[in-house]
PDB file of N, CA and C in Angstrom:
ATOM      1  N   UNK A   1       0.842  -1.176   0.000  1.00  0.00           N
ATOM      2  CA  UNK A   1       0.000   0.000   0.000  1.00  0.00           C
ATOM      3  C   UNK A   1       0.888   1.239   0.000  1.00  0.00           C
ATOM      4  N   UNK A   2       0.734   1.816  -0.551  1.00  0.00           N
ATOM      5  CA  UNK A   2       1.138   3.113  -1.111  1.00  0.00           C
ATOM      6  C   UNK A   2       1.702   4.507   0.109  1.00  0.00           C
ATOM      7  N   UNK A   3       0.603   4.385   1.108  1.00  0.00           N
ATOM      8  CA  UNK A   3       0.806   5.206   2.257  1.00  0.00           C
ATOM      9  C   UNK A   3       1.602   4.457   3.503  1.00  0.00           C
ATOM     10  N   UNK A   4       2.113   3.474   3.553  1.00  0.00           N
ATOM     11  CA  UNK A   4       2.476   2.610   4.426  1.00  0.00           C
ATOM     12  C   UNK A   4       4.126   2.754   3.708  1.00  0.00           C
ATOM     13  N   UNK A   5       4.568   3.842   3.819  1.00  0.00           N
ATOM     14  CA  UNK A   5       6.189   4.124   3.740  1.00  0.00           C
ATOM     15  C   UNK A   5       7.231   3.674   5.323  1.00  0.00           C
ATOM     16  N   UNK A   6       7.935   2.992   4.885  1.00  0.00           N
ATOM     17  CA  UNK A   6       9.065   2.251   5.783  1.00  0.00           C
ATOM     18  C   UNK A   6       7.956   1.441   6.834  1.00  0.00           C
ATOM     19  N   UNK A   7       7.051   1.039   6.538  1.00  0.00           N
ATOM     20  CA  UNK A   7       6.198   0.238   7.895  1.00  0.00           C
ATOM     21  C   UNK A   7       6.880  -0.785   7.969  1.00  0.00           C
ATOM     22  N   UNK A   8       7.505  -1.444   7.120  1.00  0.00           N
ATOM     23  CA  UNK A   8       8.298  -2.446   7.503  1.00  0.00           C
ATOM     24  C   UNK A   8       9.047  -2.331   8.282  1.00  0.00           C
ATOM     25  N   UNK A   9      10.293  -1.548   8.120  1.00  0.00           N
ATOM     26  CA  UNK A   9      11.375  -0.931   9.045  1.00  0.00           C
ATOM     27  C   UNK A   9      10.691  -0.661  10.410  1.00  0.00           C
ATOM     28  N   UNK A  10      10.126   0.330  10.774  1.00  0.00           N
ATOM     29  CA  UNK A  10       9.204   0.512  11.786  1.00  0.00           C
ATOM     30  C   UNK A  10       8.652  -0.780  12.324  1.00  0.00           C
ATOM     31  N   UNK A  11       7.934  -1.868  11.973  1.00  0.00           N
ATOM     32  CA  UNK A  11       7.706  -3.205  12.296  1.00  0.00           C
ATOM     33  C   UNK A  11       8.936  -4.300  12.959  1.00  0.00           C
ATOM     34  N   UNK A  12       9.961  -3.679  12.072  1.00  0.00           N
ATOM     35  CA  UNK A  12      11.105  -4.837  12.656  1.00  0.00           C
ATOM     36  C   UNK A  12      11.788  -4.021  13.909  1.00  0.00           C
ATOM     37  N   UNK A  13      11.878  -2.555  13.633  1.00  0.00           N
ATOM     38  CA  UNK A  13      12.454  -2.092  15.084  1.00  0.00           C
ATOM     39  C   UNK A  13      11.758  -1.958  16.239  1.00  0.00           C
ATOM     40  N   UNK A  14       9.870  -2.293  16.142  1.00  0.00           N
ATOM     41  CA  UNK A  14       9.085  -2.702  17.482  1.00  0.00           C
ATOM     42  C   UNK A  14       9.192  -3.596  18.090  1.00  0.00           C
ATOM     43  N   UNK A  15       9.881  -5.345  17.055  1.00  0.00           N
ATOM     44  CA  UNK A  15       9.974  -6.739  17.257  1.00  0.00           C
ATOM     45  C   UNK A  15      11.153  -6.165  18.142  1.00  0.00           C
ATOM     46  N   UNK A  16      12.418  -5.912  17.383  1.00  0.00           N
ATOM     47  CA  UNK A  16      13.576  -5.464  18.256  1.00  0.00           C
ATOM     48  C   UNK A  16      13.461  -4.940  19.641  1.00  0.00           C
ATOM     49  N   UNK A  17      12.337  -3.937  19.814  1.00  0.00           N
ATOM     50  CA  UNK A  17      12.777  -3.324  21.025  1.00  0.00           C
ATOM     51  C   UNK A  17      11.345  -4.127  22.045  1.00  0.00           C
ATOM     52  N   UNK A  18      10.331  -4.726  21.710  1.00  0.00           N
ATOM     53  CA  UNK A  18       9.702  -5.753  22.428  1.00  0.00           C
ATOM     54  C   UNK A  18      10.636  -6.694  22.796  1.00  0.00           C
ATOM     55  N   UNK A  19      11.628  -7.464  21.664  1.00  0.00           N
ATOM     56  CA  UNK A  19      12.390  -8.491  22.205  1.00  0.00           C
ATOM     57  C   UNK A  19      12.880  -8.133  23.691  1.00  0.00           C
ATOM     58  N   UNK A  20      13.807  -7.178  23.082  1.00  0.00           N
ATOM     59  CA  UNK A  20      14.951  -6.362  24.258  1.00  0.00           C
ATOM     60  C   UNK A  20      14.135  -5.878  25.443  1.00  0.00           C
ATOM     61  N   UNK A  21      12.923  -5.375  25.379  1.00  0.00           N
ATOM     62  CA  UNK A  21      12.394  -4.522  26.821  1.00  0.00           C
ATOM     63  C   UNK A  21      11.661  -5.082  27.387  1.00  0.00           C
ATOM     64  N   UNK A  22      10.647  -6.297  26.801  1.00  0.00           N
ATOM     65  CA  UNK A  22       9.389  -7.012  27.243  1.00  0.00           C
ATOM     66  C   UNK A  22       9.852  -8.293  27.856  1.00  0.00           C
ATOM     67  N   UNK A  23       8.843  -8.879  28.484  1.00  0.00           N
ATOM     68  CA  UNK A  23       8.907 -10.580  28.318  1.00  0.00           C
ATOM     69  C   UNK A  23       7.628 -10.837  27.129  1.00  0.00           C
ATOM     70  N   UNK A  24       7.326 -10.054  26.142  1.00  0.00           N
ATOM     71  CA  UNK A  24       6.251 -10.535  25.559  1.00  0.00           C
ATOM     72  C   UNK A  24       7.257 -11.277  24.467  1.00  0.00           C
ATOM     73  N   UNK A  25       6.473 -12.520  23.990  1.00  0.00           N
ATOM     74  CA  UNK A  25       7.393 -13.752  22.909  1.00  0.00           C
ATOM     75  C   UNK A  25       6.803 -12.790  21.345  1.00  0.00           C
ATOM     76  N   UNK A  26       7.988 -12.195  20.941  1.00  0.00           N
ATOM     77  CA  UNK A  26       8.020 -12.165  19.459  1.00  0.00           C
ATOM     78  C   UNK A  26       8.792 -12.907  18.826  1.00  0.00           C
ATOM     79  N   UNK A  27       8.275 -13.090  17.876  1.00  0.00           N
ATOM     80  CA  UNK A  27       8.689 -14.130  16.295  1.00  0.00           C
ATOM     81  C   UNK A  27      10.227 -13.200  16.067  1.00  0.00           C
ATOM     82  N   UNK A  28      11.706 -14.592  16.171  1.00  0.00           N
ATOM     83  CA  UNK A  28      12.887 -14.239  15.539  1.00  0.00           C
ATOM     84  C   UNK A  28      12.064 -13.833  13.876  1.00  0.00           C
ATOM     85  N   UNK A  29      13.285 -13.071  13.623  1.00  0.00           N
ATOM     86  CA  UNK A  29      13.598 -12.532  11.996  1.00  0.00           C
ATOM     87  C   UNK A  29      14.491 -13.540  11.428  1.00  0.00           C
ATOM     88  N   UNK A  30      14.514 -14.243  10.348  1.00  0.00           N
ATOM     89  CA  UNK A  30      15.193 -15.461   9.885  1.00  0.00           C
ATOM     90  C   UNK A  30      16.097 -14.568   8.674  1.00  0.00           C
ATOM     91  N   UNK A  31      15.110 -13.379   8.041  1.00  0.00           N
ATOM     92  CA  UNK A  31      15.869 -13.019   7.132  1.00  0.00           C
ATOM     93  C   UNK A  31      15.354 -11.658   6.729  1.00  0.00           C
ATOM     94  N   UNK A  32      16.140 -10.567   6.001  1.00  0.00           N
ATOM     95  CA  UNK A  32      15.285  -9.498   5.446  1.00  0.00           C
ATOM     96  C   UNK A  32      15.975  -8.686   4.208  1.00  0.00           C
ATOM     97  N   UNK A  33      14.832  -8.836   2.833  1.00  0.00           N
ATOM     98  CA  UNK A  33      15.102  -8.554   1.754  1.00  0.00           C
ATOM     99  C   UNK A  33      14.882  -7.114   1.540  1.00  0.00           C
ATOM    100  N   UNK A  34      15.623  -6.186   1.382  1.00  0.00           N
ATOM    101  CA  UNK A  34      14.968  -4.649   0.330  1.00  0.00           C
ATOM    102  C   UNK A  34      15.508  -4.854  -0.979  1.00  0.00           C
ATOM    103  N   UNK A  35      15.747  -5.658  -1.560  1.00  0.00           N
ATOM    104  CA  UNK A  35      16.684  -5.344  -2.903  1.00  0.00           C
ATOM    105  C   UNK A  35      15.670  -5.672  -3.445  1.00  0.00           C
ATOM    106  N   UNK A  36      14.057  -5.654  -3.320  1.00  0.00           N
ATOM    107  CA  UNK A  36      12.979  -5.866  -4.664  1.00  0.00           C
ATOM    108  C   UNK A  36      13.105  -6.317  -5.321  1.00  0.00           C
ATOM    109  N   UNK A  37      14.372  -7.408  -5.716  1.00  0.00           N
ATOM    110  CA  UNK A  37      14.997  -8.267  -6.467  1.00  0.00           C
ATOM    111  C   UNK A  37      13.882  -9.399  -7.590  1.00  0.00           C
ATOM    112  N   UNK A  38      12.849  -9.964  -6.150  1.00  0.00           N
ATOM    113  CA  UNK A  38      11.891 -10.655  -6.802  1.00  0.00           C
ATOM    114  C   UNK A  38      10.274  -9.981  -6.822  1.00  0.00           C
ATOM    115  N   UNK A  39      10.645  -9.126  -6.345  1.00  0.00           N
ATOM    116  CA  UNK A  39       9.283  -8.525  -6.225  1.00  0.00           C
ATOM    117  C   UNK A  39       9.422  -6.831  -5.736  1.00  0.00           C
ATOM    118  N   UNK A  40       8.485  -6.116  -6.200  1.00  0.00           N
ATOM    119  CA  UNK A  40       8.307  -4.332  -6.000  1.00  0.00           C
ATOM    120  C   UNK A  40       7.968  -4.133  -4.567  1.00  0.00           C
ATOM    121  N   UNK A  41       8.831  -4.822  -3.846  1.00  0.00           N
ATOM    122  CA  UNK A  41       8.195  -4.774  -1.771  1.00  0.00           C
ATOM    123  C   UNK A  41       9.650  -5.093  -1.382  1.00  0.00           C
ATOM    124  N   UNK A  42       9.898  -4.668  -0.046  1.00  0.00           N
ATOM    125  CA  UNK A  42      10.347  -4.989   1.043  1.00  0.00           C
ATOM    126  C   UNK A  42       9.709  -6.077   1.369  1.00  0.00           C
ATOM    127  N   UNK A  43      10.603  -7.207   2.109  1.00  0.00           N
ATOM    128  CA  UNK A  43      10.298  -8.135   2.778  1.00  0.00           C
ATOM    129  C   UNK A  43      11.094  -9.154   3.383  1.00  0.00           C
ATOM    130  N   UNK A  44      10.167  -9.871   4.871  1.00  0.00           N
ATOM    131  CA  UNK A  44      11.088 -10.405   6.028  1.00  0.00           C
ATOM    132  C   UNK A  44      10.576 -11.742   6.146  1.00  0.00           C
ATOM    133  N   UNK A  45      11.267 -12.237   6.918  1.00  0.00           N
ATOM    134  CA  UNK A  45      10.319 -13.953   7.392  1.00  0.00           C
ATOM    135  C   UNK A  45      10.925 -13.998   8.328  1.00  0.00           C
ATOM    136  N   UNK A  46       9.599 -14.248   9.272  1.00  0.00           N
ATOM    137  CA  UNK A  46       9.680 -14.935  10.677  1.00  0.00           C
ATOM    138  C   UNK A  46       9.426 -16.022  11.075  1.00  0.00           C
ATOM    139  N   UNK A  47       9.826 -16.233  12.701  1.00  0.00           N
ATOM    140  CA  UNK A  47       9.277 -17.689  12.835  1.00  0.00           C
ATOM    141  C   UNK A  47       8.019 -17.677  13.164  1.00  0.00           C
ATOM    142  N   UNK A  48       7.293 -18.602  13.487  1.00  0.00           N
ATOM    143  CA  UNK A  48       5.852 -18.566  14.021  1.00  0.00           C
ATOM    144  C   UNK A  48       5.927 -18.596  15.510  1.00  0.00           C
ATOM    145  N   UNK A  49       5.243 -17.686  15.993  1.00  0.00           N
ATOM    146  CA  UNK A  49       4.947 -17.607  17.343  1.00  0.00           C
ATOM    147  C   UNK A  49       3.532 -18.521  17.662  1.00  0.00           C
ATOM    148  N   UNK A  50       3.259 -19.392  18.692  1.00  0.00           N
ATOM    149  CA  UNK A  50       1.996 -19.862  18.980  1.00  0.00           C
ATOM    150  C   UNK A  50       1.247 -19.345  19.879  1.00  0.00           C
ATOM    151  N   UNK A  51      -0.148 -18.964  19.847  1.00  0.00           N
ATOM    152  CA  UNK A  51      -0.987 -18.518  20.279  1.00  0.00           C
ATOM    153  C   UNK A  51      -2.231 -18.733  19.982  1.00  0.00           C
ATOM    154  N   UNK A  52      -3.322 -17.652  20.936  1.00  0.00           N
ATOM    155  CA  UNK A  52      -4.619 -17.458  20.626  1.00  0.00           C
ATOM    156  C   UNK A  52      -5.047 -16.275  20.052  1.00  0.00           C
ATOM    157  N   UNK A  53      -5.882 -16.636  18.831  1.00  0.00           N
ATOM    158  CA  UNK A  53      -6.495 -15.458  18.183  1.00  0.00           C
ATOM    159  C   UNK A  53      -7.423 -14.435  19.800  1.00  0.00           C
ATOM    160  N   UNK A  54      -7.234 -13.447  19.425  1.00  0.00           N
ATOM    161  CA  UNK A  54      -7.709 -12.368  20.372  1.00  0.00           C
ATOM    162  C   UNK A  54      -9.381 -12.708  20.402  1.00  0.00           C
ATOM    163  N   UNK A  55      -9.623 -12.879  19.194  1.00  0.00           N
ATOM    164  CA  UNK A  55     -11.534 -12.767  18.868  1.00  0.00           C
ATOM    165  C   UNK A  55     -11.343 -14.247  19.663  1.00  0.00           C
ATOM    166  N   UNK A  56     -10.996 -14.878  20.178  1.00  0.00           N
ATOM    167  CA  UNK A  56     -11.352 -16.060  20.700  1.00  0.00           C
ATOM    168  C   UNK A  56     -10.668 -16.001  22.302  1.00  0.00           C
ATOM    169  N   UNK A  57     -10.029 -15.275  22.908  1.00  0.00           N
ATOM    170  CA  UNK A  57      -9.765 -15.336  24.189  1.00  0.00           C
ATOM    171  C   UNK A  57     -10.119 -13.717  24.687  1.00  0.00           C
ATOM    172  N   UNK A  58     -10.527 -12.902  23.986  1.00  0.00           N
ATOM    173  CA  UNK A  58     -11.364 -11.601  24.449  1.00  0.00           C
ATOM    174  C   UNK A  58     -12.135 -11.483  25.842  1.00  0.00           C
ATOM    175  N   UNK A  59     -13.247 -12.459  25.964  1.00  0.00           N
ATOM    176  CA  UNK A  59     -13.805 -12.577  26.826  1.00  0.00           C
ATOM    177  C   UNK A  59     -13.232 -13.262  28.269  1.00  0.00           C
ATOM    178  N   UNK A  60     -12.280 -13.688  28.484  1.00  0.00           N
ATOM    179  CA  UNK A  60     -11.721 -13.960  29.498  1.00  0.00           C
ATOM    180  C   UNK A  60     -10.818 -12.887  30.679  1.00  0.00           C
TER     181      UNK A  60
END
């Protein structure tokens, strides 16, 4: 999306500083592409974190 300039960047330095300041479990970064090489985007891959969808533990 067009208006969503550096959200990526911004996204990986919240994971970063949750890692570092929280005990909340964020997903390692395995890898991260800007060279648009295969595609017109920025892009990262993480691991999977396990959890509960929010719409399903809300009420508790």
């Amino acid at each position: 999306m067009t208006y969503e300039r550096d959200a990526m960047a911004t996204e990986l330095v919240a994971l970063e500083v949750l890692r570092e300041r929280t005990g909340v479990p964020v997903p390692g970064v395995h890898a991260v592409d800007r060279s648009r090489a295969l595609c017109d985007a920025d892009r990262f891959f993480m691991e999977h974190v396990d959890g509960e969808d929010l719409d399903v533990v809300r009420d508790r």
